[in-house]
C-alpha atoms as a PDB file:
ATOM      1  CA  UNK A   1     102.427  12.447 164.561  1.00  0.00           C
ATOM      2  CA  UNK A   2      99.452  14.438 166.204  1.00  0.00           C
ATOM      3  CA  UNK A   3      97.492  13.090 168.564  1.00  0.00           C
ATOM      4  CA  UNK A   4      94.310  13.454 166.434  1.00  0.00           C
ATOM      5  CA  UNK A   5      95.659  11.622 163.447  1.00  0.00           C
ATOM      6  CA  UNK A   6      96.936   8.451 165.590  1.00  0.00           C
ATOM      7  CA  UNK A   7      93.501   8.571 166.884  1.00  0.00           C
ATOM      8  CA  UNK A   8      92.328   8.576 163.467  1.00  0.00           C
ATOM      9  CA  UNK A   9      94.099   5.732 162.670  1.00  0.00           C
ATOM     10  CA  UNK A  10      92.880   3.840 165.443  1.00  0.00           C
ATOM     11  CA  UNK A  11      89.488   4.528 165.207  1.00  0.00           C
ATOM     12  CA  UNK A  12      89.981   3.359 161.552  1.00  0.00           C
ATOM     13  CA  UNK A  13      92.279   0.166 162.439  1.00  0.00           C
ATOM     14  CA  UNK A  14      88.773  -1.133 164.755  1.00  0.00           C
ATOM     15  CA  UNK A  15      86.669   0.028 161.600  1.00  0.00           C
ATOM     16  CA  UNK A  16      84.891   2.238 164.103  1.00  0.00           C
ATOM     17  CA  UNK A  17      83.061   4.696 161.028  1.00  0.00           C
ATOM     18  CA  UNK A  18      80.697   6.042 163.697  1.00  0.00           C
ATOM     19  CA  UNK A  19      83.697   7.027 166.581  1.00  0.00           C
ATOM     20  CA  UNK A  20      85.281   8.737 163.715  1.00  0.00           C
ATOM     21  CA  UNK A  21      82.503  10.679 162.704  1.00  0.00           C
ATOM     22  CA  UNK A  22      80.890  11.818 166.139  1.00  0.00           C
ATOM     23  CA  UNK A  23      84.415  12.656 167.616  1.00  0.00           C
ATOM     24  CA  UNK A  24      85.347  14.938 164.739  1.00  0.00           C
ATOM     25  CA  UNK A  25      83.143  17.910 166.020  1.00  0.00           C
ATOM     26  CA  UNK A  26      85.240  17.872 169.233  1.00  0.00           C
ATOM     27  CA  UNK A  27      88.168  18.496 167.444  1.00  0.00           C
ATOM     28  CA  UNK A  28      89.690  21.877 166.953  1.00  0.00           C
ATOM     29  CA  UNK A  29      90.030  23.325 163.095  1.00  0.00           C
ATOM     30  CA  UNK A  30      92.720  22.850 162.665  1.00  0.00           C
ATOM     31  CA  UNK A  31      92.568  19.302 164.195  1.00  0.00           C
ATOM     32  CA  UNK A  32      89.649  18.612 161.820  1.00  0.00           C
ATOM     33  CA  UNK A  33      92.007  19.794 158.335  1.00  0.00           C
ATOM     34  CA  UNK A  34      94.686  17.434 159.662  1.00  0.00           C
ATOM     35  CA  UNK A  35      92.569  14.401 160.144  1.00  0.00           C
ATOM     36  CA  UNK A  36      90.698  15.222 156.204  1.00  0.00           C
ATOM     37  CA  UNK A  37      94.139  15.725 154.932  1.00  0.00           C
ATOM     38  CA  UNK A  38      95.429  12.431 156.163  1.00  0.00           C
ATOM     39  CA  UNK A  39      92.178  10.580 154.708  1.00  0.00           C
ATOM     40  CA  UNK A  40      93.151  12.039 151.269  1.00  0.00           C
ATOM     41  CA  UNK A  41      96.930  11.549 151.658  1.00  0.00           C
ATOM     42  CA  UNK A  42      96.562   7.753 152.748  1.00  0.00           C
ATOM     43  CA  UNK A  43      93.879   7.303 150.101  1.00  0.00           C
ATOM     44  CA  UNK A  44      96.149   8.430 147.470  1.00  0.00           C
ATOM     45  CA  UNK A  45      99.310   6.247 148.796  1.00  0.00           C
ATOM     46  CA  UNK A  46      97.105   3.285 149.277  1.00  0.00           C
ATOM     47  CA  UNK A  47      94.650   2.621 145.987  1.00  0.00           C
ATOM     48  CA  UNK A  48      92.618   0.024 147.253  1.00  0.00           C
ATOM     49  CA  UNK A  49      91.616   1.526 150.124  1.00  0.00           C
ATOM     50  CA  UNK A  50      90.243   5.116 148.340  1.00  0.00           C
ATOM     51  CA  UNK A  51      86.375   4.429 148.129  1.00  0.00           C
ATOM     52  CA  UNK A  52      86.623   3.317 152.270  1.00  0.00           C
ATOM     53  CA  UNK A  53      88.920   6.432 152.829  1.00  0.00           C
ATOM     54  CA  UNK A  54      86.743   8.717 150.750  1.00  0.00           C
ATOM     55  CA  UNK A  55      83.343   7.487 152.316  1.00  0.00           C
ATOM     56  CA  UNK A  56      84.684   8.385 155.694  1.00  0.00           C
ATOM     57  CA  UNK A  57      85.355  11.888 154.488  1.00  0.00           C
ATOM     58  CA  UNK A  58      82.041  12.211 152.966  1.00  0.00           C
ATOM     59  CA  UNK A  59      80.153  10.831 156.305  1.00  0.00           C
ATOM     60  CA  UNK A  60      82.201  13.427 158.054  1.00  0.00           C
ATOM     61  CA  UNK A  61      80.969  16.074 155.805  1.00  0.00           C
ATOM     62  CA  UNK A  62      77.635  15.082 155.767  1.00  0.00           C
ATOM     63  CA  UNK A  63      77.099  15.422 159.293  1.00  0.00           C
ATOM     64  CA  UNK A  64      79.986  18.540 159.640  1.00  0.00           C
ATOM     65  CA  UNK A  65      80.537  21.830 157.592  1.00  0.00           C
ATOM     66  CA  UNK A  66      84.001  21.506 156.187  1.00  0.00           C
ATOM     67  CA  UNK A  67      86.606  23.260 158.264  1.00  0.00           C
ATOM     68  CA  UNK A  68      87.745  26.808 157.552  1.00  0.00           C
ATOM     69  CA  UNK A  69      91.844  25.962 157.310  1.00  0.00           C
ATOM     70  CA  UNK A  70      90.477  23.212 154.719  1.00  0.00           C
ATOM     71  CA  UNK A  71      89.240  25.576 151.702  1.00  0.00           C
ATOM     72  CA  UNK A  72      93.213  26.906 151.779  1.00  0.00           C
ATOM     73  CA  UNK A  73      94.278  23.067 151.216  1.00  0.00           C
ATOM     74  CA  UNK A  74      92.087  22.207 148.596  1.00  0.00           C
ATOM     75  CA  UNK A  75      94.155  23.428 145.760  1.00  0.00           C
ATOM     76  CA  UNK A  76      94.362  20.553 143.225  1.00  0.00           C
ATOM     77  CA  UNK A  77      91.947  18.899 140.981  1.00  0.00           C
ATOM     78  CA  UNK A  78      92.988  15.373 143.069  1.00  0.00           C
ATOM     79  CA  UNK A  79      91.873  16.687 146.735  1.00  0.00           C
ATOM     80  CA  UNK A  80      88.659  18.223 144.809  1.00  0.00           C
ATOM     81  CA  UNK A  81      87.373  14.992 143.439  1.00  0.00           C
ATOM     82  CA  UNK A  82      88.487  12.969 146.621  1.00  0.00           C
ATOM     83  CA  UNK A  83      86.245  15.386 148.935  1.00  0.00           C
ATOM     84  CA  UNK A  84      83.204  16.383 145.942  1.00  0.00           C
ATOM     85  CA  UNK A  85      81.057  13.511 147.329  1.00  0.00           C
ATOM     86  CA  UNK A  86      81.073  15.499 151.095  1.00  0.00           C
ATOM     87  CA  UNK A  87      81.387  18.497 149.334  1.00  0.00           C
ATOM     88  CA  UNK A  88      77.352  18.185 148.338  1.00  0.00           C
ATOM     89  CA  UNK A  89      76.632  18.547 151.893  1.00  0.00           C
ATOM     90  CA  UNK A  90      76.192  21.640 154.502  1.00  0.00           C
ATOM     91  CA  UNK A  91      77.212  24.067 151.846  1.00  0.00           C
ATOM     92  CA  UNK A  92      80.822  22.677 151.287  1.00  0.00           C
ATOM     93  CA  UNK A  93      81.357  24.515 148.018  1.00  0.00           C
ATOM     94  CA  UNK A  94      80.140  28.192 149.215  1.00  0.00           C
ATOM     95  CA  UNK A  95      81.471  27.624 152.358  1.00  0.00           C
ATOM     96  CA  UNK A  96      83.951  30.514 153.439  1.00  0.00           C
ATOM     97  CA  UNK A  97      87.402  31.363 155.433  1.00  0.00           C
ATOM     98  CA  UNK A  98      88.448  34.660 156.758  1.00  0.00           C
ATOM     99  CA  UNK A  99      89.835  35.771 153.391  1.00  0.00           C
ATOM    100  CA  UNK A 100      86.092  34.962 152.201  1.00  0.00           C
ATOM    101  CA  UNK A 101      87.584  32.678 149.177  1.00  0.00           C
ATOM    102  CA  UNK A 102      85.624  29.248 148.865  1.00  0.00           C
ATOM    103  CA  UNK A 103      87.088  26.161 147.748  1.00  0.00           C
ATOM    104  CA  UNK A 104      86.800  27.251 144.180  1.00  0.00           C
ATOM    105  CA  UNK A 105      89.074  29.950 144.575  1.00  0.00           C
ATOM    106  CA  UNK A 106      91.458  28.192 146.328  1.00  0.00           C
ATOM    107  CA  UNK A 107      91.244  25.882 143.501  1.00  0.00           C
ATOM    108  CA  UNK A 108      91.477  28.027 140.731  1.00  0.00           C
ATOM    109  CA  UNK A 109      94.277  30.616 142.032  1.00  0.00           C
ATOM    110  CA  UNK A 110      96.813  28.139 142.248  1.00  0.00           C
ATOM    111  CA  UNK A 111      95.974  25.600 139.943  1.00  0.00           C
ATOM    112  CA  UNK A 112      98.979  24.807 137.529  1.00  0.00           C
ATOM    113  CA  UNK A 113      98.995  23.652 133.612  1.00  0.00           C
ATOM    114  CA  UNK A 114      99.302  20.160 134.702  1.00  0.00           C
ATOM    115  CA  UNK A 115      95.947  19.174 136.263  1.00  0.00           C
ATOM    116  CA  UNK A 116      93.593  21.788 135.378  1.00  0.00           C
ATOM    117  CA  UNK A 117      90.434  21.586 137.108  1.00  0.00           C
ATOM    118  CA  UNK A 118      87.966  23.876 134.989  1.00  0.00           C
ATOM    119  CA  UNK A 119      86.846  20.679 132.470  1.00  0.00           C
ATOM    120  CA  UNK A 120      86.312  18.724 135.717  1.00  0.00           C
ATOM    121  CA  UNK A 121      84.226  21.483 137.459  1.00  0.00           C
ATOM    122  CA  UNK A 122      82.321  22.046 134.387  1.00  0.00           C
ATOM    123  CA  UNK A 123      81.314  18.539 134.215  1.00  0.00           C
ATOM    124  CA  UNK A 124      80.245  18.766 138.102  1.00  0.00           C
ATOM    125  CA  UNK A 125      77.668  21.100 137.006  1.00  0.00           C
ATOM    126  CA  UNK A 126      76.473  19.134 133.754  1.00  0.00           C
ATOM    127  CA  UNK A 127      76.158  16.196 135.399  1.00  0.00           C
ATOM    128  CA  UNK A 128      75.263  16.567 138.901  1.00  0.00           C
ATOM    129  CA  UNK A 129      73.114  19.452 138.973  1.00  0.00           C
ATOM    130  CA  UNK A 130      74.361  20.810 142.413  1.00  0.00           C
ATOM    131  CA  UNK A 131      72.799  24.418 142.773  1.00  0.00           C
ATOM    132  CA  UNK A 132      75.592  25.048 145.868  1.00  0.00           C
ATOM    133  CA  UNK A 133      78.324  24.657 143.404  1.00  0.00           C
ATOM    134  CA  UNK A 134      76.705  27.250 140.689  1.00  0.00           C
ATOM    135  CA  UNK A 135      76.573  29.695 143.973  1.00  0.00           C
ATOM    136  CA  UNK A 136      80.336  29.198 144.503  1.00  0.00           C
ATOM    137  CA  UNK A 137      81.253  30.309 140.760  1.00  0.00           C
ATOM    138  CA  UNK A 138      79.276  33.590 141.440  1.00  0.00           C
ATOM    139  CA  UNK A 139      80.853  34.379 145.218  1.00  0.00           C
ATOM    140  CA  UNK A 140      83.323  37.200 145.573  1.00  0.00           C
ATOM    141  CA  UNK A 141      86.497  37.035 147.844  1.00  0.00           C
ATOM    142  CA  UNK A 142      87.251  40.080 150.160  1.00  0.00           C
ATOM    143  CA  UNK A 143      89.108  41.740 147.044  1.00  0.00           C
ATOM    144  CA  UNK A 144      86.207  41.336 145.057  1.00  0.00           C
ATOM    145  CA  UNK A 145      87.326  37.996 142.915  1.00  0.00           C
ATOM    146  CA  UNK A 146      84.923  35.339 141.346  1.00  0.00           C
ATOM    147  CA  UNK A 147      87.296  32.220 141.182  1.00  0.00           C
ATOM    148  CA  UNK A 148      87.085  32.369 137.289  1.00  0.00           C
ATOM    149  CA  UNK A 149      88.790  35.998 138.168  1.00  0.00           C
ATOM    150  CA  UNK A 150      91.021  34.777 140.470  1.00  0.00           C
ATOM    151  CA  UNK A 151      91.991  32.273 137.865  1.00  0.00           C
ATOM    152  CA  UNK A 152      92.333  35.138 135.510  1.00  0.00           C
ATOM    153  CA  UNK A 153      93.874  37.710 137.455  1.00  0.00           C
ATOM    154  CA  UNK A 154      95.502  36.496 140.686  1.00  0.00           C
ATOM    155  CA  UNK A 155      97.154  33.350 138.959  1.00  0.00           C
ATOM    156  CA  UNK A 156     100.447  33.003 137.640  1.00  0.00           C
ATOM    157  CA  UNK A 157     100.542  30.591 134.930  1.00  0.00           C
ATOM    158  CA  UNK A 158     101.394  31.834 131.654  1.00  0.00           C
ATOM    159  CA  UNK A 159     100.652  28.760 129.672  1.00  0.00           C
ATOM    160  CA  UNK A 160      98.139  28.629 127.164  1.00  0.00           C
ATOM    161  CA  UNK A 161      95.235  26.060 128.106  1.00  0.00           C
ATOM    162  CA  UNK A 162      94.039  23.516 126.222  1.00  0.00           C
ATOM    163  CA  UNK A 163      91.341  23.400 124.500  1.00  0.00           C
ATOM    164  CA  UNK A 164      88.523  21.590 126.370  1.00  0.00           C
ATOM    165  CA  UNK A 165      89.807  23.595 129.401  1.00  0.00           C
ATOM    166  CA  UNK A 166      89.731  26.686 127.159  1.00  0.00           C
ATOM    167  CA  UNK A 167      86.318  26.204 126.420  1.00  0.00           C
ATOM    168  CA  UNK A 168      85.245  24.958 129.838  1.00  0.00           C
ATOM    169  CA  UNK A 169      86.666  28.086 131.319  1.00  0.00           C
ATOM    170  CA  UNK A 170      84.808  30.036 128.723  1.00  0.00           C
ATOM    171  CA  UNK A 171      81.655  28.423 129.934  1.00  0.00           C
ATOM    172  CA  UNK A 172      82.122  28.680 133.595  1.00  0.00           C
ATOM    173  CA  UNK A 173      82.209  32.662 132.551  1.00  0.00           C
ATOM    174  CA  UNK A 174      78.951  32.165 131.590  1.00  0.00           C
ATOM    175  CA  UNK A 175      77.811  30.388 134.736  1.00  0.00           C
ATOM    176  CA  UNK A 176      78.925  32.877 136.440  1.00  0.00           C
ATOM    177  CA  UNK A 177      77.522  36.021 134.488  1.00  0.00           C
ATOM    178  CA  UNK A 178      74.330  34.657 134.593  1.00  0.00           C
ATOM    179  CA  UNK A 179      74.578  34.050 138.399  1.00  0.00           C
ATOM    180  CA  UNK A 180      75.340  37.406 139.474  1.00  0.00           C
ATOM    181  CA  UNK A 181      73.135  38.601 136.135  1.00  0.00           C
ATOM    182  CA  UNK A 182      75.854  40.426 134.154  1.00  0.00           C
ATOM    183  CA  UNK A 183      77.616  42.049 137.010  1.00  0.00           C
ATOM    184  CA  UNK A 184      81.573  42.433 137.141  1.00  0.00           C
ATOM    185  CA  UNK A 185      83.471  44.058 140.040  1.00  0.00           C
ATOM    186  CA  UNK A 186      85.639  45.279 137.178  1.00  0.00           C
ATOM    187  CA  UNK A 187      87.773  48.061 139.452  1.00  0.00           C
ATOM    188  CA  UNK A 188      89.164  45.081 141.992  1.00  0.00           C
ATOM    189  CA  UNK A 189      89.555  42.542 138.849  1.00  0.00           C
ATOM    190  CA  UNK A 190      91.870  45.641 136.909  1.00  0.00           C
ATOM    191  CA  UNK A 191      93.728  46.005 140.195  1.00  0.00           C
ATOM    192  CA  UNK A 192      94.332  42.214 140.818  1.00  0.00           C
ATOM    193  CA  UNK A 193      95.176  42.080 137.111  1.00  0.00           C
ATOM    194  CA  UNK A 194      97.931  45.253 137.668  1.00  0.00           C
ATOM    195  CA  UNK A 195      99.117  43.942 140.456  1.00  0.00           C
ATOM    196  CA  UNK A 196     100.145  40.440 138.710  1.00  0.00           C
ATOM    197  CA  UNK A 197     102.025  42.168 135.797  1.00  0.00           C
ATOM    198  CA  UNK A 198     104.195  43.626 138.038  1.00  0.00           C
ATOM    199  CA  UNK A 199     105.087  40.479 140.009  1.00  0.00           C
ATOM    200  CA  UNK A 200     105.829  39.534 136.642  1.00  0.00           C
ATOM    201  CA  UNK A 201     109.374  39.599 134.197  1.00  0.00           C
ATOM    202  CA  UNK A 202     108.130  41.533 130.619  1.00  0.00           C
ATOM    203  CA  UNK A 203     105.069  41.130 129.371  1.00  0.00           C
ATOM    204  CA  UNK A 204     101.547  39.423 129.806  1.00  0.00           C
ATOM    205  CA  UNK A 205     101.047  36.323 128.093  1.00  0.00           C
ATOM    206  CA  UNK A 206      98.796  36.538 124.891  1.00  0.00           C
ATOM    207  CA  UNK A 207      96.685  34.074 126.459  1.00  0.00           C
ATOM    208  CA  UNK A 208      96.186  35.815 129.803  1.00  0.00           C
ATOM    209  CA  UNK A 209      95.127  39.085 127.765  1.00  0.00           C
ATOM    210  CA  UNK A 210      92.872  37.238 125.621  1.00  0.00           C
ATOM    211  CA  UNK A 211      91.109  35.650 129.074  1.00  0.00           C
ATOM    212  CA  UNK A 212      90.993  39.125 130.145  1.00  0.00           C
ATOM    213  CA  UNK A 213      89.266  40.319 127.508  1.00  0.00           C
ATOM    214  CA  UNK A 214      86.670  37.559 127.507  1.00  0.00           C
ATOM    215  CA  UNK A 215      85.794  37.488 131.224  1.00  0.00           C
ATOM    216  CA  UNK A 216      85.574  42.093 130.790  1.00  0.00           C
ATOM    217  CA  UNK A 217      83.817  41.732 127.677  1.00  0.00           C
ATOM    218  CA  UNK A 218      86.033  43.896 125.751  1.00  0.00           C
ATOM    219  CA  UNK A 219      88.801  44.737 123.053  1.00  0.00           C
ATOM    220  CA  UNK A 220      91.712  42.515 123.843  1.00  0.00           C
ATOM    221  CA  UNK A 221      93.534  46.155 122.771  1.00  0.00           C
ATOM    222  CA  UNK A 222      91.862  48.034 125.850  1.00  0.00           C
ATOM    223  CA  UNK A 223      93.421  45.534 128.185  1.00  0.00           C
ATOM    224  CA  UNK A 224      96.533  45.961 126.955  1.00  0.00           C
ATOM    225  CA  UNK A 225      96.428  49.720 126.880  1.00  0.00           C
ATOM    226  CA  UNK A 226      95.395  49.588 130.563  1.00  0.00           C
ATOM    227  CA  UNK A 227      98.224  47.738 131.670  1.00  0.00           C
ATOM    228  CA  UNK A 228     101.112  49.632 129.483  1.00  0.00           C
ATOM    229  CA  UNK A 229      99.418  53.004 131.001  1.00  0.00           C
ATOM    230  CA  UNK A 230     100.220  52.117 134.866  1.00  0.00           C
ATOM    231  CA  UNK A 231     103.035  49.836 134.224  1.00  0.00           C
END
């Protein structure tokens, strides 16, 4: 185990909250992921313990930016609500890595049909008004990607969603249009887009198309003419 994380568990064994918090800025990044990781990971093995496990995270990330290697981890709906609280702080949700995605696109590329996170994020902005998180819907990644197209166009999944994630996707769209006021980086979106249908066996889902059509604000038909001309 690394040195960091049985210090962790030390510091947590003598209920030291403070230790853990002001020794965390003298770790190294990657240090820093490890010890968040293991709050989550225990907090999901041991139930009682998640509100004490989580409000260490979140006093961490109140007084500390969330580390760089993190925003790859945080690709589940579960690790999203377990870090939200800290998330509020220091610009956790626009926060960036090299590959300039934030947490959201992490989130949203490799999200799966089994714990879909758009209904969840939605609600985030209903409910607790958090002006950092509307920022993150409208950020690009270096290839020009919102998350919502990431979702869309760098993702995988085939499935069709359901329908309060169907229409919660729909509305993060709008979030997001109104963000960056109408604007689409349609070229890198087309290329992501091409660039999945060939990873691909056969065809595009009906679903994905229809997505596609919705985010570019066209003729499910043009999409589909697009990709059988540079198949």
């Amino acid at each position: 185990m690394d040195a960091c994380i049985n210090q962790l568990n030390q510091q947590m064994q003598q209920h030291q909250l403070p230790a853990i918090v002001d020794s965390f800025v003298r770790l190294s990044d990657t240090q820093q992921t490890l010890q968040l990781l293991h709050l989550y990971e225990s907090a999901q093995r041991m139930s009682v313990k998640y509100a004490y496990l989580q409000n260490i995270a979140t006093r961490i990330l109140t007084q500390y930016s969330l580390p760089t290697a993190m925003i790859n981890q945080l690709n589940n709906i579960d690790q999203l609500s377990f870090f939200t609280p800290g998330l509020k702080f220091n610009h956790g949700f626009t926060q960036q890595n090299q590959q300039q995605k934030n947490v959201l696109h992490s989130l949203f590329s490799e999200s799966d049909n089994t714990k879909l996170p758009f209904n969840y994020v939605r609600s985030l902005m209903l409910f607790e008004s958090n002006e950092n998180l509307l920022q993150a819907l409208a950020q690009i990644n270096n290839v020009g990607l919102t998350p919502v197209a990431s979702y869309i166009a760098s993702n995988p999944s085939q499935h069709s969603l359901p329908k309060h994630e169907f229409s919660a996707l729909l509305a993060l769209m709008e979030v997001e249009l109104k963000q960056n006021k109408g604007s689409i980086n349609t070229a890198a979106f087309l290329k992501a887009l091409l660039t999945l249908s060939h990873s691909i066996t056969g065809l595009l889902s009906e679903d994905k198309i229809l997505l596609c059509g919705a985010y570019l604000r066209c003729k499910t038909a043009q999409v589909e003419r697009y990709l059988v001309q540079n198949k």
